[in-house]
PDB file of N, CA and C in Angstrom:
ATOM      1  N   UNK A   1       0.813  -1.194   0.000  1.00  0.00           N
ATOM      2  CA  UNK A   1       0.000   0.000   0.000  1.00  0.00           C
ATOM      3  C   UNK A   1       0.862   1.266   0.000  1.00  0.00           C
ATOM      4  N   UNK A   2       1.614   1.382   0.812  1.00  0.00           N
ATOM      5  CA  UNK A   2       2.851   2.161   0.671  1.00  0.00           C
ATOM      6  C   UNK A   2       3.723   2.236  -0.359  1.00  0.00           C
ATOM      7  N   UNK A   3       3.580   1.865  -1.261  1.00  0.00           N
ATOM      8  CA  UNK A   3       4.282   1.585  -2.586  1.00  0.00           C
ATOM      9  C   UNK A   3       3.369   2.270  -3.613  1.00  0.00           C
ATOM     10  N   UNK A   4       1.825   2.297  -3.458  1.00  0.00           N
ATOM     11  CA  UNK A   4       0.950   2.427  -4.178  1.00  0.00           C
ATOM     12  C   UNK A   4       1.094   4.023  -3.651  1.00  0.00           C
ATOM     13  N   UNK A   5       0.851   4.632  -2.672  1.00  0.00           N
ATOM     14  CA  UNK A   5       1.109   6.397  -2.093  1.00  0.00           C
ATOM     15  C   UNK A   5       1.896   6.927  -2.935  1.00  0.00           C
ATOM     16  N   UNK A   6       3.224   6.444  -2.569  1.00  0.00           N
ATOM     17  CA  UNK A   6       4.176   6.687  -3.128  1.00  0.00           C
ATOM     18  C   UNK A   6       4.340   6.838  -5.162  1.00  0.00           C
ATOM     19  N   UNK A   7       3.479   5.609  -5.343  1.00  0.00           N
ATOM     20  CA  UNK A   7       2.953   6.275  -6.500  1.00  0.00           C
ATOM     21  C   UNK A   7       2.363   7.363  -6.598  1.00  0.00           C
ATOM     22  N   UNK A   8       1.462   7.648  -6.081  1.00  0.00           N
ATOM     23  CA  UNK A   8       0.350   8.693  -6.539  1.00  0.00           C
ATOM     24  C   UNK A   8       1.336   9.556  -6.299  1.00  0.00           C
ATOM     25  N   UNK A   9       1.751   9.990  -5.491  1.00  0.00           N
ATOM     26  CA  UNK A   9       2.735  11.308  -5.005  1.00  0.00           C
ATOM     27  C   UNK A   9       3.624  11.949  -6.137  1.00  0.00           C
ATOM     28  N   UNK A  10       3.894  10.454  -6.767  1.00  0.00           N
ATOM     29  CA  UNK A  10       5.260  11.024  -7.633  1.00  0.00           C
ATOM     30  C   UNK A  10       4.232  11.538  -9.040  1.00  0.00           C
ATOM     31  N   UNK A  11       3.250  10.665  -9.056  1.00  0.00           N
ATOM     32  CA  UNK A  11       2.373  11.156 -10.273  1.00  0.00           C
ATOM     33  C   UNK A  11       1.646  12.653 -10.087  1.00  0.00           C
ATOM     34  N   UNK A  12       1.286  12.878  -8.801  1.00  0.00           N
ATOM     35  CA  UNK A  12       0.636  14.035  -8.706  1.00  0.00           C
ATOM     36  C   UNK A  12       1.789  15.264  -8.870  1.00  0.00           C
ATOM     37  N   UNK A  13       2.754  15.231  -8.095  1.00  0.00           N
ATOM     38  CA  UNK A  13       3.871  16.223  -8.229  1.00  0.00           C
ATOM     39  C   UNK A  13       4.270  16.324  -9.686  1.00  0.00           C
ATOM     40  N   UNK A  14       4.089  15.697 -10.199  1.00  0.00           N
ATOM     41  CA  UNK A  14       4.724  15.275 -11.604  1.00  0.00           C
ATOM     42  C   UNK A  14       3.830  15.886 -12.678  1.00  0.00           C
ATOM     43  N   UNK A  15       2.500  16.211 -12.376  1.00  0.00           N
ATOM     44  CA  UNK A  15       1.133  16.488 -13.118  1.00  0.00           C
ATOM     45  C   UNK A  15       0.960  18.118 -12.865  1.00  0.00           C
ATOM     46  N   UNK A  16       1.685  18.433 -11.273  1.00  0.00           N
ATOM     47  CA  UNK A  16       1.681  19.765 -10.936  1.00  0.00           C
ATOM     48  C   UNK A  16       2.582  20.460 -11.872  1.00  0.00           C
ATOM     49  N   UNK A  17       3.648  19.955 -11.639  1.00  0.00           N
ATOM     50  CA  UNK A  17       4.934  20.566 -12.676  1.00  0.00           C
ATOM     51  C   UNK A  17       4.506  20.829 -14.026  1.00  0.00           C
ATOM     52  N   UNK A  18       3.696  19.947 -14.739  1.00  0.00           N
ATOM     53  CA  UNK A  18       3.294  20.009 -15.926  1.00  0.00           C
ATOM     54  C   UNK A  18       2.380  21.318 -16.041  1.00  0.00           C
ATOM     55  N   UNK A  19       1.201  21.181 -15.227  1.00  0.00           N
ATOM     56  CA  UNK A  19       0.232  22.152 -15.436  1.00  0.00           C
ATOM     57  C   UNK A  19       0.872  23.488 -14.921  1.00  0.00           C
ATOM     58  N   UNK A  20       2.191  23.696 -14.220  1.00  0.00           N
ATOM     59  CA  UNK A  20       2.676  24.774 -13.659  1.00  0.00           C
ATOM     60  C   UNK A  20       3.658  25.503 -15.390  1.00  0.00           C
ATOM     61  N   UNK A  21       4.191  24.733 -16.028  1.00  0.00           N
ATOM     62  CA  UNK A  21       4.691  24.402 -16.913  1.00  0.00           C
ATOM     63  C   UNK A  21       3.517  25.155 -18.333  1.00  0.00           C
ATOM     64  N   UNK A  22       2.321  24.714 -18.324  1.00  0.00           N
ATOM     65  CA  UNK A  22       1.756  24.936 -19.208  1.00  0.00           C
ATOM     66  C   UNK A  22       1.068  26.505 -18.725  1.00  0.00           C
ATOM     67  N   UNK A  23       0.647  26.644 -17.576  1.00  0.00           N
ATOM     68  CA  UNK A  23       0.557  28.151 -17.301  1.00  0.00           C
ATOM     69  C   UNK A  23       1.509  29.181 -18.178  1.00  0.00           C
ATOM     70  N   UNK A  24       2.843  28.684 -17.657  1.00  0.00           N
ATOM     71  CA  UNK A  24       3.608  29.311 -18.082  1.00  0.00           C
ATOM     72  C   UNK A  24       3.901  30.274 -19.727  1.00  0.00           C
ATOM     73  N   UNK A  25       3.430  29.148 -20.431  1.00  0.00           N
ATOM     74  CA  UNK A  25       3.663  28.786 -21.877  1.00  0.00           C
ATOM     75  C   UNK A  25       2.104  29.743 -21.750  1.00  0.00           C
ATOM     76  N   UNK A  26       1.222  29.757 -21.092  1.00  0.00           N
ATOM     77  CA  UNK A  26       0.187  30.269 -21.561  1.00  0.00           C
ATOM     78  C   UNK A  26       0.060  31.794 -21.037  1.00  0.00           C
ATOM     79  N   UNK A  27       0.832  31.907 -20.382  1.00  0.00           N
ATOM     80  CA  UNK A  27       0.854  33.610 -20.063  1.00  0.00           C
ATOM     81  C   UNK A  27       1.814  34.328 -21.236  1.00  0.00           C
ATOM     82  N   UNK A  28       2.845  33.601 -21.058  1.00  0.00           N
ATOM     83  CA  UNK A  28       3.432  33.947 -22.554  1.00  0.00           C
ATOM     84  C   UNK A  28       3.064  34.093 -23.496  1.00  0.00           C
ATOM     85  N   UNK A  29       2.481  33.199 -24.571  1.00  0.00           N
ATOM     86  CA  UNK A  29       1.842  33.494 -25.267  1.00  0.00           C
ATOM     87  C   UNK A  29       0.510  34.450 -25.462  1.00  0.00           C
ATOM     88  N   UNK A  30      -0.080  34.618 -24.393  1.00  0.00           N
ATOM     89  CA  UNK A  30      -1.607  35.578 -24.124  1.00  0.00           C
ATOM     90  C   UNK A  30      -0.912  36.571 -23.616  1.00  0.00           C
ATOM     91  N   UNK A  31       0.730  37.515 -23.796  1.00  0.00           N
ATOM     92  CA  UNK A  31       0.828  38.469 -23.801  1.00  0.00           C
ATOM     93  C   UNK A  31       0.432  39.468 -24.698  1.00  0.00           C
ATOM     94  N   UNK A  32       0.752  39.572 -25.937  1.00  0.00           N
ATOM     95  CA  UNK A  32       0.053  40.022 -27.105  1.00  0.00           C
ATOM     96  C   UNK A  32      -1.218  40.496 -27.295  1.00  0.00           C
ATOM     97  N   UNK A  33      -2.070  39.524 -26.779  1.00  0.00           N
ATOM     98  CA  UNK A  33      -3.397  39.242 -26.922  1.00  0.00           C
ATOM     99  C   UNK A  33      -3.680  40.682 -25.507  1.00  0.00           C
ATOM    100  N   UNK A  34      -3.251  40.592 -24.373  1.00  0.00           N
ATOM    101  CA  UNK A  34      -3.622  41.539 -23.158  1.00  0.00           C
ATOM    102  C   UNK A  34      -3.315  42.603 -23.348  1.00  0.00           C
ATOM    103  N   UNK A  35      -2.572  43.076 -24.420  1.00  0.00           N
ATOM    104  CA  UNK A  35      -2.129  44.466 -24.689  1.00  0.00           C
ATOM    105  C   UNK A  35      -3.009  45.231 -25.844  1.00  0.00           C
ATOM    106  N   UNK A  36      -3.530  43.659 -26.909  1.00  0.00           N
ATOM    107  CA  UNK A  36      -4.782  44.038 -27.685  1.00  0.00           C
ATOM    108  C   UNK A  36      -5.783  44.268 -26.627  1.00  0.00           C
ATOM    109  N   UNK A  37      -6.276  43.978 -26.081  1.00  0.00           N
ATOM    110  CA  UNK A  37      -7.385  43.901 -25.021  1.00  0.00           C
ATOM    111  C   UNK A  37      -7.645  45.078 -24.425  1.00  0.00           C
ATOM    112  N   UNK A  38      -6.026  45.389 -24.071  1.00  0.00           N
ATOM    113  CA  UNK A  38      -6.101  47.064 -23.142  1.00  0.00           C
ATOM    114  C   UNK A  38      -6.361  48.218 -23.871  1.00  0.00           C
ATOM    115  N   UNK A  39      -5.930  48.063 -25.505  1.00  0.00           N
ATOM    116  CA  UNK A  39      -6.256  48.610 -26.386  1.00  0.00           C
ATOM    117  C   UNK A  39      -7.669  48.951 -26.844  1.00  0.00           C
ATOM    118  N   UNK A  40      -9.007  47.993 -26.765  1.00  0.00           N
ATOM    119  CA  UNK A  40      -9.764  47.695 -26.374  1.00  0.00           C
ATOM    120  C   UNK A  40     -10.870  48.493 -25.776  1.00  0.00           C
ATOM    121  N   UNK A  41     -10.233  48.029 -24.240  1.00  0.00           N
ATOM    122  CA  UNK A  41     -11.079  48.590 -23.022  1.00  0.00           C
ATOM    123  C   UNK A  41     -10.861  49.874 -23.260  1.00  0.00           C
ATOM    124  N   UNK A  42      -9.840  50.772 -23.802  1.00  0.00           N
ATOM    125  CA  UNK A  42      -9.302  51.941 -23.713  1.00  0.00           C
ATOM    126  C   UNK A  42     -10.569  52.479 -24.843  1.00  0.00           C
ATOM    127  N   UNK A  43     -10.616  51.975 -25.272  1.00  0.00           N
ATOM    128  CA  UNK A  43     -11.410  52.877 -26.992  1.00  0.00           C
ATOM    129  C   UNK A  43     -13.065  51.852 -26.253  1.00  0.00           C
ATOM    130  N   UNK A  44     -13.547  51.151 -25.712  1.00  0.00           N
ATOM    131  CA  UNK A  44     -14.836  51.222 -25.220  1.00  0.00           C
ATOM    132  C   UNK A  44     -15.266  52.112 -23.312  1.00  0.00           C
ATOM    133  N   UNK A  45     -14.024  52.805 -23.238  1.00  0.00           N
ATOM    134  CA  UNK A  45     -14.227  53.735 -22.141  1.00  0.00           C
ATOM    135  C   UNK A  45     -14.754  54.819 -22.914  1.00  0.00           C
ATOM    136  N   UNK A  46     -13.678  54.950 -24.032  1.00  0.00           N
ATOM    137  CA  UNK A  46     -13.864  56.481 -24.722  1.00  0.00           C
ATOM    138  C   UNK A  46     -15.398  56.589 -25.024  1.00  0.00           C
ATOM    139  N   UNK A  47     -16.194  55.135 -25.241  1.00  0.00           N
ATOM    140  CA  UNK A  47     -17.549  55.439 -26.539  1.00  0.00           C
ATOM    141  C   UNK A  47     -18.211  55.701 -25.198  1.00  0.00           C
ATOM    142  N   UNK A  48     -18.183  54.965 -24.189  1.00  0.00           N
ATOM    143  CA  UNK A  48     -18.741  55.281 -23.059  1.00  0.00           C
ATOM    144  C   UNK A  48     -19.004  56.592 -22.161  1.00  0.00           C
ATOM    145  N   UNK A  49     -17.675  56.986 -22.370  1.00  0.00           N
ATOM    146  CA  UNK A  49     -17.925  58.633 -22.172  1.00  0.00           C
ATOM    147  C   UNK A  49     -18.444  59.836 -23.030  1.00  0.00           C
ATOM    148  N   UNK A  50     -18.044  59.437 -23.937  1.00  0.00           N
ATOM    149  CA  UNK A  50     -18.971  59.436 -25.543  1.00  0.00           C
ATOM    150  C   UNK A  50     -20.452  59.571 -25.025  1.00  0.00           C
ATOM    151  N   UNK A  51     -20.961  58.309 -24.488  1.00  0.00           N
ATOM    152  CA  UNK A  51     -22.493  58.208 -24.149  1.00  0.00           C
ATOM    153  C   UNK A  51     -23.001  59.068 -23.226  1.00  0.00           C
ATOM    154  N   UNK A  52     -22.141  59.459 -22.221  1.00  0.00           N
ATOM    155  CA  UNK A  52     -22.811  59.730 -21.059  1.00  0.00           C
ATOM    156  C   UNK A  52     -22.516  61.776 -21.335  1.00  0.00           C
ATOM    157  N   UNK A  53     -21.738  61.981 -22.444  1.00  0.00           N
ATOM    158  CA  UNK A  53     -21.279  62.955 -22.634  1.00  0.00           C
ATOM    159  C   UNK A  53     -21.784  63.567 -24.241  1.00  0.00           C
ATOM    160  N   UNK A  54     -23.185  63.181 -24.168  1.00  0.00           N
ATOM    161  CA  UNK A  54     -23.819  63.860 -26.197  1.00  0.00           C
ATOM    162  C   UNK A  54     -23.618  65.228 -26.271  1.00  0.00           C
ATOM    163  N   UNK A  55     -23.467  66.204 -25.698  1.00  0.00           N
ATOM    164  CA  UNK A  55     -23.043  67.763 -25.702  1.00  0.00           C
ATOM    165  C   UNK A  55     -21.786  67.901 -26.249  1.00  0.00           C
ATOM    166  N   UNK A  56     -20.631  67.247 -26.026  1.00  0.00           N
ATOM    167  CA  UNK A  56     -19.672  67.030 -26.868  1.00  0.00           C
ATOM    168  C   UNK A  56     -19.570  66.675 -28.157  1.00  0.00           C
ATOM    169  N   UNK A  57     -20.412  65.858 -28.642  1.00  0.00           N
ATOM    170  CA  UNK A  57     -20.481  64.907 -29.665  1.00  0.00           C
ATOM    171  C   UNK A  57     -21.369  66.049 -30.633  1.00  0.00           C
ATOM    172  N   UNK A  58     -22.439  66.991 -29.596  1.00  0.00           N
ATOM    173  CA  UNK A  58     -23.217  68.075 -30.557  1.00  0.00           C
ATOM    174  C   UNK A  58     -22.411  69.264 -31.146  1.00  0.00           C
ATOM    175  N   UNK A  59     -21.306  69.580 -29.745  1.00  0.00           N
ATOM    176  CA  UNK A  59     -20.723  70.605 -30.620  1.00  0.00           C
ATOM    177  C   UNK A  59     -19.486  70.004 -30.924  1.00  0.00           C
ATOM    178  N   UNK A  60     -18.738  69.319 -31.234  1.00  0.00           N
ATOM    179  CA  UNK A  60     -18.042  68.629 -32.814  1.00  0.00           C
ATOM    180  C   UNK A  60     -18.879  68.806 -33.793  1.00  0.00           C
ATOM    181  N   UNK A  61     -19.629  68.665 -33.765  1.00  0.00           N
ATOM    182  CA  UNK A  61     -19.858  67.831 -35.171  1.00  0.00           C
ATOM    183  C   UNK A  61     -20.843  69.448 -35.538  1.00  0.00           C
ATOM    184  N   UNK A  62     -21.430  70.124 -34.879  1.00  0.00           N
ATOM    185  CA  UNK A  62     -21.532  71.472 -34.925  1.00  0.00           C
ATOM    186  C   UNK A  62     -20.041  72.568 -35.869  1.00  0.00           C
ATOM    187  N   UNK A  63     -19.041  72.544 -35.066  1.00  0.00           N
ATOM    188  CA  UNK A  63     -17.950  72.978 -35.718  1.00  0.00           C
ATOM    189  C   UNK A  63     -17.662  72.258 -36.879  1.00  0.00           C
ATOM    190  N   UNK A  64     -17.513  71.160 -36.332  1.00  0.00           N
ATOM    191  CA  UNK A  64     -17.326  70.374 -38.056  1.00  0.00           C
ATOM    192  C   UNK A  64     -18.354  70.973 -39.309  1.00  0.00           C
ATOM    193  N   UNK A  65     -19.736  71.521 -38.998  1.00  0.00           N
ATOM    194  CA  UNK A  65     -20.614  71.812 -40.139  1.00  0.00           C
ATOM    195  C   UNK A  65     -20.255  73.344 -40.367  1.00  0.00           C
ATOM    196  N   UNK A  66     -20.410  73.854 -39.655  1.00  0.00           N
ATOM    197  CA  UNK A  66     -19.881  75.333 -39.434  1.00  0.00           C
ATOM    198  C   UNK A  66     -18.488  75.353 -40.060  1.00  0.00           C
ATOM    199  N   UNK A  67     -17.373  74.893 -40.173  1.00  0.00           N
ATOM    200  CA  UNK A  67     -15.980  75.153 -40.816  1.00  0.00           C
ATOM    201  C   UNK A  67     -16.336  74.387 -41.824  1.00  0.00           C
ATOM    202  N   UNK A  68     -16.683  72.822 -42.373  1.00  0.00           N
ATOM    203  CA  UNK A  68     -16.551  72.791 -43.740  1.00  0.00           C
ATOM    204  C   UNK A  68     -17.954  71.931 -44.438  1.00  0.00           C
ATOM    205  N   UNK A  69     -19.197  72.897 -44.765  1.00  0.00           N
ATOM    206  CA  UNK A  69     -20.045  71.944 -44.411  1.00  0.00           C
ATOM    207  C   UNK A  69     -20.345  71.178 -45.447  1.00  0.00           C
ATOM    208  N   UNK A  70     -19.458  71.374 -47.026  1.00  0.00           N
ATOM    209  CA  UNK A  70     -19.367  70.700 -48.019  1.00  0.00           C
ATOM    210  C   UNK A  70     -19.022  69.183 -47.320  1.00  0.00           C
ATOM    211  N   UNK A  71     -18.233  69.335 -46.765  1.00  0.00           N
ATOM    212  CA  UNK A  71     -17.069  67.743 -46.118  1.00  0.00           C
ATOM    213  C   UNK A  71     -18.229  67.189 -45.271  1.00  0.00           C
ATOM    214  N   UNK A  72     -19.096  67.824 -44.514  1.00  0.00           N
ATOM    215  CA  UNK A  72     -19.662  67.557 -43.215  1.00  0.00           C
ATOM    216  C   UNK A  72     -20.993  66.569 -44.183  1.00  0.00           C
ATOM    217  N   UNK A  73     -21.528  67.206 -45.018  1.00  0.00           N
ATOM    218  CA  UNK A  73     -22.363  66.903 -45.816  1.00  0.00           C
ATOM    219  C   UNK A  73     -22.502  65.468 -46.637  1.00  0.00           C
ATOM    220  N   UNK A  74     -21.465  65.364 -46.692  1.00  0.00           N
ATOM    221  CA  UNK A  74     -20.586  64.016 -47.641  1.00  0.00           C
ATOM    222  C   UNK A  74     -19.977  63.349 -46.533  1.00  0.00           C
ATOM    223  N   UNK A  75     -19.383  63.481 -45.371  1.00  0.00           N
ATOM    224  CA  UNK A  75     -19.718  62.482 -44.369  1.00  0.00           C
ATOM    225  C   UNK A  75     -20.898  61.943 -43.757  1.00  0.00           C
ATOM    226  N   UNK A  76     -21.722  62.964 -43.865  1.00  0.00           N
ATOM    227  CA  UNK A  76     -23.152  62.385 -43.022  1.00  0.00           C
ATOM    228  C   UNK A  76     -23.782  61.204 -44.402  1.00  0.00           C
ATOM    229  N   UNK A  77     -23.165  61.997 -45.150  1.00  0.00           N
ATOM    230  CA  UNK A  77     -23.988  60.483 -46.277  1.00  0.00           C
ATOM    231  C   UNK A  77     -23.662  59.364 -45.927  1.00  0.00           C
ATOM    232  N   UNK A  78     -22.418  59.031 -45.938  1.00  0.00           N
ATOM    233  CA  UNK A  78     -21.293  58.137 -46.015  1.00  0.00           C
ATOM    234  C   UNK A  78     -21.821  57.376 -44.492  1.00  0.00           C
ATOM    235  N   UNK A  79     -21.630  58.370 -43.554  1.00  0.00           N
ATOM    236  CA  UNK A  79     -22.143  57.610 -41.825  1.00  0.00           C
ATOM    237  C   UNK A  79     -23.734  57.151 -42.569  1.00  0.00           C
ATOM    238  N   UNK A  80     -24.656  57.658 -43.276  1.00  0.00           N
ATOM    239  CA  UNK A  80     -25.739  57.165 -43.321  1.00  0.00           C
ATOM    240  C   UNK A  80     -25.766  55.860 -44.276  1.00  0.00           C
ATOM    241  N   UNK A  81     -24.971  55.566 -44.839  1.00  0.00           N
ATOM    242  CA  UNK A  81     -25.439  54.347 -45.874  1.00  0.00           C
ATOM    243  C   UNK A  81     -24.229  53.628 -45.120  1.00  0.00           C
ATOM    244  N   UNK A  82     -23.212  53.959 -44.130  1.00  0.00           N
ATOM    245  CA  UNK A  82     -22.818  52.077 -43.080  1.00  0.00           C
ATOM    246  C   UNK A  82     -24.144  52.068 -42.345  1.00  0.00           C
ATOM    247  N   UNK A  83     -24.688  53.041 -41.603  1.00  0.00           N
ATOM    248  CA  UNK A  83     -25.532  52.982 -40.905  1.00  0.00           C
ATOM    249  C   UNK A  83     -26.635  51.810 -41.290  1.00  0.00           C
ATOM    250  N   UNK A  84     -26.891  52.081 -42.265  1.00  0.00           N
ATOM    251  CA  UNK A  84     -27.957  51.265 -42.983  1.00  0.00           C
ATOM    252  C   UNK A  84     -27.834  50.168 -43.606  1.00  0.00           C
ATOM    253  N   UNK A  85     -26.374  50.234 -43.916  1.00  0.00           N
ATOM    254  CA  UNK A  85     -25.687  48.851 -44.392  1.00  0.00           C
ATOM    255  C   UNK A  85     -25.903  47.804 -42.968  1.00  0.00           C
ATOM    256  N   UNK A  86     -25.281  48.241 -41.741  1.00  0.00           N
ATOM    257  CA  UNK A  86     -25.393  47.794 -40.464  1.00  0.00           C
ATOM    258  C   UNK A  86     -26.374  47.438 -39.857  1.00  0.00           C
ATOM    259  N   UNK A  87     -27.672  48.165 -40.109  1.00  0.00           N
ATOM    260  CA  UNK A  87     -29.180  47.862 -39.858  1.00  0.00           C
ATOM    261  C   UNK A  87     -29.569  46.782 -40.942  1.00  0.00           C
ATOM    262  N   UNK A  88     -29.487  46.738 -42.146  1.00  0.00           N
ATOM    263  CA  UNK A  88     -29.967  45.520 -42.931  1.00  0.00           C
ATOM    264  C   UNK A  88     -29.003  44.107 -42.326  1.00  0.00           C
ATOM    265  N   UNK A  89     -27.810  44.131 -42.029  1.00  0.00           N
ATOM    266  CA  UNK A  89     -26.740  43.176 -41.692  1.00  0.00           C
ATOM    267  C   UNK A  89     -27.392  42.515 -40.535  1.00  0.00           C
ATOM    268  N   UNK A  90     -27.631  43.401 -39.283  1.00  0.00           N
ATOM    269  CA  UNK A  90     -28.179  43.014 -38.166  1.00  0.00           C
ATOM    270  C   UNK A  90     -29.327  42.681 -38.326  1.00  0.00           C
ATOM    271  N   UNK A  91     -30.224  42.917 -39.099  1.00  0.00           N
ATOM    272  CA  UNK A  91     -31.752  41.864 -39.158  1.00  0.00           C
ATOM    273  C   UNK A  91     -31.356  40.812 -39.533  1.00  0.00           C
ATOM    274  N   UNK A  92     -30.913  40.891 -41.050  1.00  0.00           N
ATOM    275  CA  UNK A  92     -30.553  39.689 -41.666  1.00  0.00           C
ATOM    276  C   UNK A  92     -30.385  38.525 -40.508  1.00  0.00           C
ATOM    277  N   UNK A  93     -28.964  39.366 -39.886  1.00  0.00           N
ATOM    278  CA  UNK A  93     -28.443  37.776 -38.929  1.00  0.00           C
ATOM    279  C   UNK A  93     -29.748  37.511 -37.836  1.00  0.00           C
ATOM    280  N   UNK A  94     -30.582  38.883 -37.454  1.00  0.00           N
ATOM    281  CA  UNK A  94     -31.431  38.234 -36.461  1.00  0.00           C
ATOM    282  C   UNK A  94     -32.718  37.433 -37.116  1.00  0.00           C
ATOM    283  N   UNK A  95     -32.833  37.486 -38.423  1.00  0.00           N
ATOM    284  CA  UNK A  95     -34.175  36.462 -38.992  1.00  0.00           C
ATOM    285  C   UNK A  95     -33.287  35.272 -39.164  1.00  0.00           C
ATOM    286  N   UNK A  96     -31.951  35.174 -39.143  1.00  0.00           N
ATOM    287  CA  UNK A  96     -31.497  33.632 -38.929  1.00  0.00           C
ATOM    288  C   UNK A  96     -31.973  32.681 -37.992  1.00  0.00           C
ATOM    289  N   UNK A  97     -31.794  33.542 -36.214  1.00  0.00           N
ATOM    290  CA  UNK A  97     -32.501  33.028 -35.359  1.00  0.00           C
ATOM    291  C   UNK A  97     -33.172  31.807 -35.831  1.00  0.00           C
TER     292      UNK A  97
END
């Protein structure tokens, strides 16, 4: 029976090392990936403050019409047909359901 412990012991220590081993290999590699990520969170804070902040967003885009409203004019098209590209896309996938 003591022979049989002694198994498990050496197998379990042996299984730790491994999975300590594969952590390893896996933080490493998912460095890349955490710096995309922070990249990320950083630009869905911004839309967020964005949200909670539309007075900003009115006067941009205010100055923007006011200094060039040829340009302003021909962007709002342009935002209006992804817009709509994006609204047909998103039904589509939701009549997949």
């Amino acid at each position: 029976m003591n022979q049989k412990l002694l198994l498990l012991a050496t197998r379990h220590g042996a299984l730790k090392a491994r999975i300590d081993e594969q952590r390893r290999t896996l933080r490493q590699q998912a460095a890349p990936l955490e710096a995309a990520l922070a990249r990320g969170d950083a630009v869905m804070q911004g839309v967020d403050w964005l949200k909670h902040h539309p007075l900003a967003i009115g006067v941009a885009v205010a100055a923007v019409v006011v200094a060039r409203p040829r340009g302003a004019w021909r962007w709002a098209k342009r935002g209006f047909f992804v817009w709509r590209g994006w609204q047909a896309i998103r039904n589509s996938l939701a009549g997949m359901r």
